[in-house]
Protein backbone atom coordinates (compact mmCIF):
# COMPACT_ATOMS: atom_id res chain seq x y z
CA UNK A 1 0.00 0.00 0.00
CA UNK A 2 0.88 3.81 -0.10
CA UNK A 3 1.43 5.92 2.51
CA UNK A 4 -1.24 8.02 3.35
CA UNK A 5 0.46 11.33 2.87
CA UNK A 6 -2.62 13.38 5.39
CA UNK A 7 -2.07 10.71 8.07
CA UNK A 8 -1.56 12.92 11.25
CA UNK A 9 1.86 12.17 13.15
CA UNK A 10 3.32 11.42 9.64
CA UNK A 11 5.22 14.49 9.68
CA UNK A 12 7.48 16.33 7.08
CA UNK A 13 10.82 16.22 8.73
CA UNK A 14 12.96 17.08 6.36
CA UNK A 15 13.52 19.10 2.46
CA UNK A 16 16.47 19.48 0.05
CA UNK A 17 17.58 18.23 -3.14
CA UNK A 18 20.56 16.38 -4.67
CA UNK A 19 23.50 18.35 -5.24
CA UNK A 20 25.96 18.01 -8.02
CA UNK A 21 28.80 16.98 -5.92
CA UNK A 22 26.37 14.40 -3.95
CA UNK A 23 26.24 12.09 -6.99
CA UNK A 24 28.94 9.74 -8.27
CA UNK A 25 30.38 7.83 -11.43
CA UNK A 26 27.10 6.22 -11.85
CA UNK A 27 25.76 8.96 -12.14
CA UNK A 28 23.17 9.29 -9.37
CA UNK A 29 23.37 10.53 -6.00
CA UNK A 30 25.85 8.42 -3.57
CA UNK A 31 23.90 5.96 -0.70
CA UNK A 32 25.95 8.34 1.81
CA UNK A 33 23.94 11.50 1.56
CA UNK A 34 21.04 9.34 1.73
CA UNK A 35 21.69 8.19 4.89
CA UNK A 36 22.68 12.30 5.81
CA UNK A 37 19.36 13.31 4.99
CA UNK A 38 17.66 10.44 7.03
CA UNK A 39 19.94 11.14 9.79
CA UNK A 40 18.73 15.28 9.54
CA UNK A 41 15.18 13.95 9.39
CA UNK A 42 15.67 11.44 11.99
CA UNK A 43 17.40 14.69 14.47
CA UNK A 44 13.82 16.81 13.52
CA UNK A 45 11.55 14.28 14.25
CA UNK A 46 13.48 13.41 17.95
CA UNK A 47 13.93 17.09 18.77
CA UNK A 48 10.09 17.38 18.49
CA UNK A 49 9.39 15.02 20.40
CA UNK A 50 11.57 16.24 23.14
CA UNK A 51 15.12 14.88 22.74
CA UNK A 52 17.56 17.92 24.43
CA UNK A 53 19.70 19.33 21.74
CA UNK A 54 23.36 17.10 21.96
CA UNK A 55 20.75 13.95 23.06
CA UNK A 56 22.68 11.18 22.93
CA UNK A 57 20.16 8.99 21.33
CA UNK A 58 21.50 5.53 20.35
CA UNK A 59 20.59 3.71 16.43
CA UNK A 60 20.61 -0.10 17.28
CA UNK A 61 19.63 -1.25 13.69
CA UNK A 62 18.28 -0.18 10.49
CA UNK A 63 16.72 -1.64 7.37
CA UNK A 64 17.30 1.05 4.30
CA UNK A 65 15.48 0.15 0.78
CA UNK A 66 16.68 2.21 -1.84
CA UNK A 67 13.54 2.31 -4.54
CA UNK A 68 14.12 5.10 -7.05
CA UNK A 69 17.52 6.53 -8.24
CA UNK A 70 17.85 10.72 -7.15
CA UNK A 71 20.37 12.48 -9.78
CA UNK A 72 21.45 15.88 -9.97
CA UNK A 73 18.64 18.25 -8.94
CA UNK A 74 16.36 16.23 -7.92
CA UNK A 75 14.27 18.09 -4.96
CA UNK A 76 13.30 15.45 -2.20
CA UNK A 77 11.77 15.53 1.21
CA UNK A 78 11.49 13.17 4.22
CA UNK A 79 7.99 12.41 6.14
CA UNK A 80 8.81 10.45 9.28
CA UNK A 81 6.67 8.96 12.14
CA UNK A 82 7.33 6.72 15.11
CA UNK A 83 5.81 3.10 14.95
CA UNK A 84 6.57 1.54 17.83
CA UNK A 85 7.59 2.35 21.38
CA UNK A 86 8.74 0.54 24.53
CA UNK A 87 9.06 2.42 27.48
CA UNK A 88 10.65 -0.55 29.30
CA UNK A 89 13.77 -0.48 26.86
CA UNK A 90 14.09 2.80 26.19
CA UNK A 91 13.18 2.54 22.22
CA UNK A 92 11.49 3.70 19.58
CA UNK A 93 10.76 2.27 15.91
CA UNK A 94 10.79 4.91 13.75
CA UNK A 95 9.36 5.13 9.88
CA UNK A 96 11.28 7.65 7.03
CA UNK A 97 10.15 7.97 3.88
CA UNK A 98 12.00 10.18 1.11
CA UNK A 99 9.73 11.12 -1.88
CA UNK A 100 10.29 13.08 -5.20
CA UNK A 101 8.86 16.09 -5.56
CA UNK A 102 6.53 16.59 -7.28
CA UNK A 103 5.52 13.19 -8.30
CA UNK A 104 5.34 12.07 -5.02
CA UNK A 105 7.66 8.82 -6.13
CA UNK A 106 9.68 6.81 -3.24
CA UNK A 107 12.78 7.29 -3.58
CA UNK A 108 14.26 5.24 0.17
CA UNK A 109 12.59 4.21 2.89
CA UNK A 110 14.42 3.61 6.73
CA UNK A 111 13.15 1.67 9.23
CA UNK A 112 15.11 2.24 12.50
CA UNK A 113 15.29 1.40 16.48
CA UNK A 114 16.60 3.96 18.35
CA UNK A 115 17.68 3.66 21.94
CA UNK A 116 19.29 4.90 25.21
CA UNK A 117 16.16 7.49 25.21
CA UNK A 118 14.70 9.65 27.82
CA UNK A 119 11.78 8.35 29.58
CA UNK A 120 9.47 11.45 28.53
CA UNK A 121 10.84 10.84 24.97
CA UNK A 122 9.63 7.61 24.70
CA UNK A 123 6.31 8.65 25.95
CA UNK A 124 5.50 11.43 23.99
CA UNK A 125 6.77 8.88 20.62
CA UNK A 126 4.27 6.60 22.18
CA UNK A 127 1.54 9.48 22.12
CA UNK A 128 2.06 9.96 18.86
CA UNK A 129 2.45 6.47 16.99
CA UNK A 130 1.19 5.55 13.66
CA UNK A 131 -0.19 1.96 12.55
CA UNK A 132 3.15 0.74 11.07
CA UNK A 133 1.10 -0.74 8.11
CA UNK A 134 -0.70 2.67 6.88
CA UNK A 135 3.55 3.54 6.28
CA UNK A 136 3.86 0.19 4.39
CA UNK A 137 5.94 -1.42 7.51
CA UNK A 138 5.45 -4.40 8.41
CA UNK A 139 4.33 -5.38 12.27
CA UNK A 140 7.73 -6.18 13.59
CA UNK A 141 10.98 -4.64 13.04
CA UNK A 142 12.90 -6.83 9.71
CA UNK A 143 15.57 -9.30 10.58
CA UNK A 144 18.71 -7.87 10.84
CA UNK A 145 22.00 -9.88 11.95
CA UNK A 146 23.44 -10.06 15.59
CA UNK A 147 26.66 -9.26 16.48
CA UNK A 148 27.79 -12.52 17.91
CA UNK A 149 30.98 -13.69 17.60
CA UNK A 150 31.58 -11.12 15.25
CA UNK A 151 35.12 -9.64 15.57
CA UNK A 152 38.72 -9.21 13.61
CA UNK A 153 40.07 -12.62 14.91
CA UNK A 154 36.73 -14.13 13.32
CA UNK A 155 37.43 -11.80 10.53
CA UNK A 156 40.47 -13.21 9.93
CA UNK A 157 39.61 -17.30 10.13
CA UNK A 158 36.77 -16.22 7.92
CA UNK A 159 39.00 -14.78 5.58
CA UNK A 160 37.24 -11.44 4.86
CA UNK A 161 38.81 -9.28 2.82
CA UNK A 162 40.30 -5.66 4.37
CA UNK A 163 38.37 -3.02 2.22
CA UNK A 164 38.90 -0.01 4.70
CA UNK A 165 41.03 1.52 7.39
CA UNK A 166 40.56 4.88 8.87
CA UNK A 167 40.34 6.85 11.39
CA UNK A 168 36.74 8.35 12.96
CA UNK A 169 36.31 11.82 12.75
CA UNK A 170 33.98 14.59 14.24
CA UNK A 171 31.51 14.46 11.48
CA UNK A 172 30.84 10.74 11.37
CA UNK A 173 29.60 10.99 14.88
CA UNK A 174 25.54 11.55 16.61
CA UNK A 175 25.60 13.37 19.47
CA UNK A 176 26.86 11.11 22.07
CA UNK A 177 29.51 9.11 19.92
CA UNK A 178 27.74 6.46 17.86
CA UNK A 179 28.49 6.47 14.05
CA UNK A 180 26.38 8.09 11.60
CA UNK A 181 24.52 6.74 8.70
CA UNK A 182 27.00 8.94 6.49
CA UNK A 183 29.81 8.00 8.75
CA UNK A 184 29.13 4.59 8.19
CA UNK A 185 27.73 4.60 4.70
CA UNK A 186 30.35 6.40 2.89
CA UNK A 187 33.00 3.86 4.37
CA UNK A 188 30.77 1.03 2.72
CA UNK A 189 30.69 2.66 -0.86
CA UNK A 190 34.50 3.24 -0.81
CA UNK A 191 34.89 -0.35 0.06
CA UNK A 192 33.61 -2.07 -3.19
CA UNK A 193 35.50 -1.54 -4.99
CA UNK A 194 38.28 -3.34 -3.02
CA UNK A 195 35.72 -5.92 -2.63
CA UNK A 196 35.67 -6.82 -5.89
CA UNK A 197 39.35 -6.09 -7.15
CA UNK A 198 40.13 -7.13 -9.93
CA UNK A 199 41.19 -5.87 -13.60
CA UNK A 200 38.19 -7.42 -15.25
CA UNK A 201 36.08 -6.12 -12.36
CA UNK A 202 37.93 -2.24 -11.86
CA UNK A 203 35.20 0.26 -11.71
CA UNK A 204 36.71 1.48 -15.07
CA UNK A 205 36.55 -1.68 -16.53
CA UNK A 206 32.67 -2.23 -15.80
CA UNK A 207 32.26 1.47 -16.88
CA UNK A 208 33.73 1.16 -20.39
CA UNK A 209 30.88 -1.27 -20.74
CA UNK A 210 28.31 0.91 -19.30
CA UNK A 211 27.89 -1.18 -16.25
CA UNK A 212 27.57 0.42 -12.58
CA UNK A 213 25.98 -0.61 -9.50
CA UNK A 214 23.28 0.36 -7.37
CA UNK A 215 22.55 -0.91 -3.76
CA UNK A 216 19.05 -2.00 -3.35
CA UNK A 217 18.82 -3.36 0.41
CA UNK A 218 20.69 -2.44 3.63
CA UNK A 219 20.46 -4.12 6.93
CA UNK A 220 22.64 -2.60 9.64
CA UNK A 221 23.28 -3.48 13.28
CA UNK A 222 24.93 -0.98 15.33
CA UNK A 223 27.15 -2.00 18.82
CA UNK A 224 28.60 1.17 20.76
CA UNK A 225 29.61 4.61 20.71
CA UNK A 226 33.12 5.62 19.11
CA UNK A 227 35.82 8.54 19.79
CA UNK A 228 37.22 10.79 17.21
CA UNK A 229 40.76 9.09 16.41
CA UNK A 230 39.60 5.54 16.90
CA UNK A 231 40.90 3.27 14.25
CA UNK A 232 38.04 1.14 12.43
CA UNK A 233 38.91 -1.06 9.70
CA UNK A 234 36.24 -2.83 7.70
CA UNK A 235 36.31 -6.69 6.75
CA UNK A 236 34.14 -7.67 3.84
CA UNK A 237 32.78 -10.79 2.04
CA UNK A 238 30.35 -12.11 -0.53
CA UNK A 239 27.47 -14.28 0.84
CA UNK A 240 26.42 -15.12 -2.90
CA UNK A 241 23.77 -14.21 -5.61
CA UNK A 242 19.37 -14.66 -5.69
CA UNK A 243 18.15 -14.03 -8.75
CA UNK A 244 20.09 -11.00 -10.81
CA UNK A 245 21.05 -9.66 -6.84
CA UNK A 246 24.59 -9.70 -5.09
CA UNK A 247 24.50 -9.87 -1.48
CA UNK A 248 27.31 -8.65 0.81
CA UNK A 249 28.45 -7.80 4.11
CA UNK A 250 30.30 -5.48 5.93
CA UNK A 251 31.53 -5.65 9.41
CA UNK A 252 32.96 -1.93 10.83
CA UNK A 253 35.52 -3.88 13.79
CA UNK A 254 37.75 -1.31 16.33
CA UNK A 255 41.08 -2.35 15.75
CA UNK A 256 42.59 -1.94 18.24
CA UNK A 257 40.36 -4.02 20.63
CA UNK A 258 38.97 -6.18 17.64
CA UNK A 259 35.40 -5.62 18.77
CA UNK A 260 32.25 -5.04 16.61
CA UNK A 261 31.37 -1.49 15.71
CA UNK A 262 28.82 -2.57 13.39
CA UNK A 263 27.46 -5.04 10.69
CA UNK A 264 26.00 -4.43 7.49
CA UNK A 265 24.11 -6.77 4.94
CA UNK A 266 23.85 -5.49 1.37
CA UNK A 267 21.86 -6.42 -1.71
CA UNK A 268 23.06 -4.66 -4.91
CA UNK A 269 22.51 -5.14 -8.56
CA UNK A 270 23.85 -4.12 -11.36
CA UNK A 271 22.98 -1.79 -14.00
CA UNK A 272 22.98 -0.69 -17.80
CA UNK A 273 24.28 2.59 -17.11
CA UNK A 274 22.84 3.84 -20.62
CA UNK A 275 19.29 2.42 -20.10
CA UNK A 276 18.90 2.06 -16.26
CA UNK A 277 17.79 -1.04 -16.41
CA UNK A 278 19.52 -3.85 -14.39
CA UNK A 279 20.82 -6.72 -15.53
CA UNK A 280 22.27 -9.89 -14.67
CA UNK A 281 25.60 -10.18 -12.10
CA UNK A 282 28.59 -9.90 -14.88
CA UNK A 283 30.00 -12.88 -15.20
CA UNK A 284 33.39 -11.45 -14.64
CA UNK A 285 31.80 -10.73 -10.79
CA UNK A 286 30.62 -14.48 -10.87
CA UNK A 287 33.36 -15.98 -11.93
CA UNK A 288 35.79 -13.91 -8.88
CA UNK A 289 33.12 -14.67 -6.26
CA UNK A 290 33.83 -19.15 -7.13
CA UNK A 291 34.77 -20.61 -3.96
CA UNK A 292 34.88 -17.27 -1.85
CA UNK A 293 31.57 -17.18 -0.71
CA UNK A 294 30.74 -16.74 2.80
CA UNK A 295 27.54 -18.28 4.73
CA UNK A 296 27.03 -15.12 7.08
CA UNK A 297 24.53 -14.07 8.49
């Protein structure tokens, strides 16, 4: 079904548009600055409902579905509204939608707990909460992986491939110290392309042949807050192919402790960059994936 864009509680949170310099060599805007406009829409919608400014409001996990491609231009907004609360936790679910204007179009939906919330918070999200179905969510929060035994010495005996190392900085971090979506995110889209190394498989190669990529289906898990300085490095792997789909993971590890930061499953297909239509996994992709596959979750 469609959102019901008079519902009361389902509240504009957020408007803007895709910039130029938000949009990359496929030629639509980067998953980061999604996940920086749900995370401005996400700081509205808490701040009305009573969150202090600097809150230090906690993501546990999030399920992101990327539905329509934004380019250059493009004017968007976010209507959000909180689907579920428990007081006894400290939680809220929380629905984001982004839509085209003016044609109203989907472009991303979020679906998000959020935690470590003030009592009255919780409440007045409670006051407030929408049927999760009339903004086409389902009744319970999706499936999204734990965090057990995840870690860089499991990492290694898994054999994940190192895609990432940095260091956090101010702007990756919420109020409070827990990674951003665009913290987070733009580590992710840096580290395909290590992912999939290779000189058949080079992000120039697939673009001579008018092939890119597009990420259809994120499901993140979040563990604790992080310090500017701290040294993350980001361990990778290829859980196989449904249908013309690639599905990946992520996990974001502290290296110097080795613990989780956070986990990330991915669905992505590929693309005729010329039509924008997908099409099926290259072969080239297949054929590096043989015998490297990894059964996680």
């Amino acid at each position: 079904m469609t959102a019901d864009l008079t519902l009361p509680h389902f509240d504009v949170t957020w408007r803007g548009g895709t910039d130029a310099w938000e949009c990359d060599q496929m030629g639509h805007m980067n998953v980061q600055f999604y996940g920086a406009k749900f995370d401005e829409a996400e700081a509205v919608l808490l701040a009305r409902l009573g969150l202090p400014a600097g809150g230090a409001a906690q993501p546990r996990a999030d399920h992101i579905v990327f539905r329509k491609e934004s380019r250059v231009g493009a004017a968007l907004w976010v209507r959000s509204a909180v689907i579920g609360a428990d007081p006894g936790a400290g939680t809220l679910r929380l629905r984001h939608i982004m839509y085209h204007s003016p044609s109203g179009a989907v472009a991303a939906t979020v679906e998000t707990l959020v935690g470590n919330l003030p009592a009255a918070v919780v409440a007045a999200g409670a006051a407030r909460g929408v049927d999760p179905a009339l903004v086409e969510a389902g009744a319970a929060f999706p499936a999204v992986a734990a965090l057990d035994g995840v870690g860089l010495e499991r990492a290694r005996a898994l054999a994940l491939v190192e895609t990432g190392v940095s260091a956090i900085i101010p702007e990756d971090l919420r109020p409070g110290g827990m990674i951003g979506r665009r913290g987070l995110i733009r580590r992710l889209s840096e580290a395909v392309g290590h992912l999939i190394a290779s000189e058949d498989t080079s992000s120039e190669s697939l673009r001579g042949r008018h092939i890119g990529s597009a990420a259809l289906d994120y499901r993140i898990r979040w563990s604790r807050p992080v310090a500017p300085g701290d040294v993350v490095v980001l361990r990778s792997g290829a859980s196989g192919t449904v249908g013309r789909t690639l599905r990946f993971f992520h996990w974001l590890l502290d290296e110097k402790t080795g613990e989780a930061l956070a986990t990330v499953e991915i669905v992505a297909v590929y693309f005729d960059m010329q039509a924008r239509k997908a099409i099926p996994v290259p072969a080239e992709i297949l054929k590096l994936f043989e015998g490297r596959t990894v059964a996680w979750p």
